[in-house]
Protein backbone atom coordinates (compact mmCIF):
# COMPACT_ATOMS: atom_id res chain seq x y z
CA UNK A 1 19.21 21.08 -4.73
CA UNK A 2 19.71 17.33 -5.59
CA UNK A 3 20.00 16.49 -1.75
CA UNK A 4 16.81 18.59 -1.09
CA UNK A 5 15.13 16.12 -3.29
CA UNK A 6 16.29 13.15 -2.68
CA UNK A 7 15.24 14.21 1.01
CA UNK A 8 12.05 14.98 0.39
CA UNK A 9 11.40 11.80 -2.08
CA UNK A 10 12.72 9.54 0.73
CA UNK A 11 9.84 11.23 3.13
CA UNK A 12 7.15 11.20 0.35
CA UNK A 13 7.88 7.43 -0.63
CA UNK A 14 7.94 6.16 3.97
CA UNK A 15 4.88 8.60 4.49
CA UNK A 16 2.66 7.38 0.90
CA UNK A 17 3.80 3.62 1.19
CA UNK A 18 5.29 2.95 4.40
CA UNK A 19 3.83 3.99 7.34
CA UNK A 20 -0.20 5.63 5.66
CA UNK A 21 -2.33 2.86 6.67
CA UNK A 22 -5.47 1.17 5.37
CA UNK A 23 -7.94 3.40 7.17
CA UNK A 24 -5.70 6.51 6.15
CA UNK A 25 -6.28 5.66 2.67
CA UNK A 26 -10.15 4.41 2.45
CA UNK A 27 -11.03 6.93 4.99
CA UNK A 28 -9.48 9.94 3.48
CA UNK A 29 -12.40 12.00 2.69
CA UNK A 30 -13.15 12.23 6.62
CA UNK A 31 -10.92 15.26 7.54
CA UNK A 32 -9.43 13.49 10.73
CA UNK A 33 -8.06 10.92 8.17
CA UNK A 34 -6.58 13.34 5.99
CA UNK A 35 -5.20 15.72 8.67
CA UNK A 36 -3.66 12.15 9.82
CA UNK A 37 -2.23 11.29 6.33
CA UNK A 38 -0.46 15.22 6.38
CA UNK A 39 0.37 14.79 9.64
CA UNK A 40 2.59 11.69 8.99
CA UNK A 41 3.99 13.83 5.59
CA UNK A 42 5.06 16.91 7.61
CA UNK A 43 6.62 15.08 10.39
CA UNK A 44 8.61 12.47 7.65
CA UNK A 45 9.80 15.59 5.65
CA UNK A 46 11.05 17.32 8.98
CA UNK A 47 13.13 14.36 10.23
CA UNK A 48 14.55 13.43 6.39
CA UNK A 49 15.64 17.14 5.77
CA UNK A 50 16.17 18.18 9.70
CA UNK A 51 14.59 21.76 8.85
CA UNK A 52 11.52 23.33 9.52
CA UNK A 53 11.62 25.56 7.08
CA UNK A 54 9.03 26.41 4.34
CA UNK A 55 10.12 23.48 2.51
CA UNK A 56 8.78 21.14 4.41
CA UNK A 57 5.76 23.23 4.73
CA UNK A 58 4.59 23.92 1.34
CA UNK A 59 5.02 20.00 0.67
CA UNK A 60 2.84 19.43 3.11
CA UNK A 61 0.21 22.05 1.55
CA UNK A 62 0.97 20.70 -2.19
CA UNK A 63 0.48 17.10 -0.73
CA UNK A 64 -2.82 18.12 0.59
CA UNK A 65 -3.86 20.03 -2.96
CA UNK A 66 -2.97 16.57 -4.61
CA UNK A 67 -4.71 13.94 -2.23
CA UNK A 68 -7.74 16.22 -2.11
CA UNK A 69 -8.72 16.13 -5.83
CA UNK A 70 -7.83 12.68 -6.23
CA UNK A 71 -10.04 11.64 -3.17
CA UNK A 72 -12.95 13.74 -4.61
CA UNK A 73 -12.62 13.15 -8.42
CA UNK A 74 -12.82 9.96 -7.04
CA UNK A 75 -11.21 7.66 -9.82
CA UNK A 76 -9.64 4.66 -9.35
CA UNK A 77 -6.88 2.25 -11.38
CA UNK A 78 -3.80 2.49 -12.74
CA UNK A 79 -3.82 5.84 -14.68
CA UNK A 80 -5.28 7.81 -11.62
CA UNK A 81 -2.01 6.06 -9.12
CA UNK A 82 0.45 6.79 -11.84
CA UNK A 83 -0.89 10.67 -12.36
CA UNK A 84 -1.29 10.72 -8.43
CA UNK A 85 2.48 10.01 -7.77
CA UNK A 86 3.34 11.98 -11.19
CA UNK A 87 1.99 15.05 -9.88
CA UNK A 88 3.35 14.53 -6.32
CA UNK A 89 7.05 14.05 -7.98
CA UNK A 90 6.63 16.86 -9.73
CA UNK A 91 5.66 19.41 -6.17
CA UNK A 92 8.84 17.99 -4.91
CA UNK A 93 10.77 19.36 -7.52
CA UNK A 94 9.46 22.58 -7.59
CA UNK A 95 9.46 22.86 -3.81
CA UNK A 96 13.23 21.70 -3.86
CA UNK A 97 14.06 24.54 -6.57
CA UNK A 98 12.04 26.78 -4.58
CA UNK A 99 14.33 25.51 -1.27
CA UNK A 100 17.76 24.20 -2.97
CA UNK A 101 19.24 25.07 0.61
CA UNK A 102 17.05 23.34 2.86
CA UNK A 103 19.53 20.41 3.01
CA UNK A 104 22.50 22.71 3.51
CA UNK A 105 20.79 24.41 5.93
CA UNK A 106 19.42 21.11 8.13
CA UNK A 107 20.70 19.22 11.13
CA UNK A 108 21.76 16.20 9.03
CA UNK A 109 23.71 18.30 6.15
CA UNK A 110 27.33 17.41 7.63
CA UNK A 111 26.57 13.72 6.90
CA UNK A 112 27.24 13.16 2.95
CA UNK A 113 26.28 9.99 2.74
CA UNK A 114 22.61 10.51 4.28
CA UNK A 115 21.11 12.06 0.75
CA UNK A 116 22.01 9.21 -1.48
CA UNK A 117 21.26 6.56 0.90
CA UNK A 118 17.72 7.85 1.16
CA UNK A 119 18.16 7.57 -2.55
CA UNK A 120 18.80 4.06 -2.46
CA UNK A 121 15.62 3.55 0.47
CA UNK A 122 13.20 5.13 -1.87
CA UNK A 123 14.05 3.45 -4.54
CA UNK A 124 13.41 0.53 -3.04
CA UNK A 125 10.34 1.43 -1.38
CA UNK A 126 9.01 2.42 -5.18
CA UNK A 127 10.11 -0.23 -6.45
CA UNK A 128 8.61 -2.97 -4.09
CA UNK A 129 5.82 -1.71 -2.27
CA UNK A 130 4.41 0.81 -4.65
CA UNK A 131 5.46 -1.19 -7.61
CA UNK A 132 2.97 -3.77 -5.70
CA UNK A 133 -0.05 -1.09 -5.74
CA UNK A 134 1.00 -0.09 -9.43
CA UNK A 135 0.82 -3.98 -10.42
CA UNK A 136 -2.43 -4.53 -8.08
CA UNK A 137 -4.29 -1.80 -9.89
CA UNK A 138 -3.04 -2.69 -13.34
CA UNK A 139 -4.52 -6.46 -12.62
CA UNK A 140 -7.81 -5.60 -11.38
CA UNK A 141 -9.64 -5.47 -14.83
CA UNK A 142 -8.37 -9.37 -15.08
CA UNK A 143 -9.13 -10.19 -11.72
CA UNK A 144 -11.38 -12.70 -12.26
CA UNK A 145 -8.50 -14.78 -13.96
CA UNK A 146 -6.41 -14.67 -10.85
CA UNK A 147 -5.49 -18.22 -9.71
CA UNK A 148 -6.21 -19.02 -6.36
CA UNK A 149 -3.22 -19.45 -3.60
CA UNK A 150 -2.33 -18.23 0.05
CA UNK A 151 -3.44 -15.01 1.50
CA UNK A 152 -1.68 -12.50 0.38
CA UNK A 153 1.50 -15.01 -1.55
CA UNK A 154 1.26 -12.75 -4.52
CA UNK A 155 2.03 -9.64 -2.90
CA UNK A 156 4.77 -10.83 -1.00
CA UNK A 157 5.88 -13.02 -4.31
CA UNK A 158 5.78 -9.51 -5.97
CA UNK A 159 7.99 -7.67 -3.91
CA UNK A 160 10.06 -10.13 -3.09
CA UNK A 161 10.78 -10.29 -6.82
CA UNK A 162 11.39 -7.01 -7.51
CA UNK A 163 13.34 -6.44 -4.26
CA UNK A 164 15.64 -9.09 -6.31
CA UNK A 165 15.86 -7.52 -8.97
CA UNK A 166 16.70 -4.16 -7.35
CA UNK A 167 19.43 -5.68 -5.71
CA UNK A 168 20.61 -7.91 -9.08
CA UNK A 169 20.90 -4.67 -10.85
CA UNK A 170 22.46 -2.72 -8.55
CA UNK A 171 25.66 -5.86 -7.69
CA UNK A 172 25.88 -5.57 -11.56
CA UNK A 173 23.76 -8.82 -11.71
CA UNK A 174 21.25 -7.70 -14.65
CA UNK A 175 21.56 -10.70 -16.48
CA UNK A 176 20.19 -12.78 -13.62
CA UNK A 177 17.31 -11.52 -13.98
CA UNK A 178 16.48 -14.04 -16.67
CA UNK A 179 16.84 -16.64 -14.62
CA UNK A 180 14.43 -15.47 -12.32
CA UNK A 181 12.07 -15.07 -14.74
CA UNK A 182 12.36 -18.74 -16.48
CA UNK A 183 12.59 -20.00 -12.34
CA UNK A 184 9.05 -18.04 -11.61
CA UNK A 185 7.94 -20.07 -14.93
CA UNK A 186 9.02 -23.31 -13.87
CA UNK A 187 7.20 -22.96 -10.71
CA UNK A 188 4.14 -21.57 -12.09
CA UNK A 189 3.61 -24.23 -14.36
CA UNK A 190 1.80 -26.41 -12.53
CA UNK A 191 -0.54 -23.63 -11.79
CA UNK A 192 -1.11 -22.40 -15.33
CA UNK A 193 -1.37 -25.63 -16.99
CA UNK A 194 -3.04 -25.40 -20.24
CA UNK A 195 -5.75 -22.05 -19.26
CA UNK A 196 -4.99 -19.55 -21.22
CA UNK A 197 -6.57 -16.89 -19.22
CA UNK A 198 -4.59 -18.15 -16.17
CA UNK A 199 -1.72 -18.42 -18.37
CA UNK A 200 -1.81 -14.69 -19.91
CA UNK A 201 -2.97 -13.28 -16.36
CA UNK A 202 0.36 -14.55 -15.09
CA UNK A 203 2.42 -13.85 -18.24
CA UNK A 204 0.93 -9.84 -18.08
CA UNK A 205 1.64 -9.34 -14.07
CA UNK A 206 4.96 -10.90 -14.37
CA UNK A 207 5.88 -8.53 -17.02
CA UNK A 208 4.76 -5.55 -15.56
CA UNK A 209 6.18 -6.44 -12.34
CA UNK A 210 9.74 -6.88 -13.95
CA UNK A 211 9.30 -4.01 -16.10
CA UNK A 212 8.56 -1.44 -13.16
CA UNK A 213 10.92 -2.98 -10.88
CA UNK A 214 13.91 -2.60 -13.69
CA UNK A 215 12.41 1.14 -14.71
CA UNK A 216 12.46 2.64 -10.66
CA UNK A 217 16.27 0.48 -10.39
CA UNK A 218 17.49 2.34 -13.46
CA UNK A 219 16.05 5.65 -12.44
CA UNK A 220 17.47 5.37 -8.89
CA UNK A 221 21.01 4.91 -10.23
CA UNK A 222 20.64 7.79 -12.47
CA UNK A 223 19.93 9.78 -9.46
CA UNK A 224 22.84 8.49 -7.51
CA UNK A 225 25.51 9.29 -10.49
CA UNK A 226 24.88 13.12 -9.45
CA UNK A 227 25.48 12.31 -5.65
CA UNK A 228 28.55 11.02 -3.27
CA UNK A 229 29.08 7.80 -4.31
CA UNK A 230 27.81 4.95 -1.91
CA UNK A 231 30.60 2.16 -2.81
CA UNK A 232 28.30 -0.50 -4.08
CA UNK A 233 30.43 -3.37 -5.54
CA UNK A 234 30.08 -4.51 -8.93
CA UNK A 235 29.88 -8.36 -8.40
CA UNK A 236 30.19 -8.45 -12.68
CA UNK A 237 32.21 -11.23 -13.35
């Protein structure tokens, strides 16, 4: 069953963050947008598991239930994302108890390593580029506190930080991570000077940035103790 989910996960988190674009997501209540959106969710959980089975079917209809009544309750921020993905979790693991063998049963099931790799990817996905739209909606309410710099730098500041500390975490580097937190200081200094609201703007998206970067990292290697074991050095000293 585990490899039917992590299968499934690693389609959900390429289709949701990866490859749905801008006009997929603000578009969505047009049905060619949506049947779009599905599209690319059907197709990524066929190639991840190899099947065409009703796996990868009724993800695609509980995908659809899920996107449709957050599209047309039509609330935005934060706690709507986080109950969004919740619920979408939650269909994969009641489609992959429905399916345990639709792994087994796939083109790619011969390859042992393939299930905890896509592990690994989604992890990383999650915890970069939808720990970006997590952070992004979280900030909004402060918005107006945001300190000015290049187009787009914080996003790409944000997951190149967490990308770090996915990485630090996993080479058995956790206790870097401080340093990369008093090194973002340093060089925000300048830029924070003595405004407070600049100052606790920073201070709050820093935070939750580390915090959801270290939450997916831990998760994700929770997930890999139950599968084939990848061979990731410890670089502990």
């Amino acid at each position: 069953m585990i490899e039917t989910f992590a299968a499934l996960l690693f389609a959900h988190t390429v289709a949701d963050f990866l490859v749905q674009t801008n006009w997929m997501v603000t578009q969505k209540r047009r049905p060619v947008a949506m049947a779009a959106h599905l599209g690319l969710v059907l197709v990524m959980a066929v190639l991840a598991t190899g099947s065409l089975g009703g796996a990868v079917w009724l993800v695609a209809v509980l995908h659809l239930g899920i996107d449709f009544t957050k599209t047309f309750v039509g609330q935005k921020g934060i706690a709507p994302f986080l109950l969004d993905q919740a619920a979408h979790l939650v269909s994969l693991l009641i489609v992959a108890w429905l399916f345990p063998t639709t792994w087994a049963g796939g083109l790619w099931a011969s390859h042992d390593l393939l299930p905890p790799l896509m592990v690994l990817a989604a992890g990383l996905i999650l915890a970069t580029r939808a720990g970006g739209f997590a952070v992004g909606l979280l900030m909004e309410q402060w918005a107006s506190a945001s300190p000015r710099g290049l187009a787009g730098g914080g996003r790409a500041i944000g997951n190149l930080e967490r990308g770090l500390i996915f990485v630090l975490i996993f080479s058995g580097q956790a206790s870097s991570i401080g340093f990369l937190i008093a090194a973002k200081s340093v060089l925000r200094f300048g830029t924070v000077g003595d405004d407070r609201a600049i100052s606790e703007y920073v201070i709050i998206g820093t935070l939750a940035s580390f915090g959801w970067a270290m939450a997916v990292t831990f998760v994700t290697i929770v997930m890999l103790s139950h599968m084939t074991p990848l061979g990731i050095p410890d670089l502990t000293p």
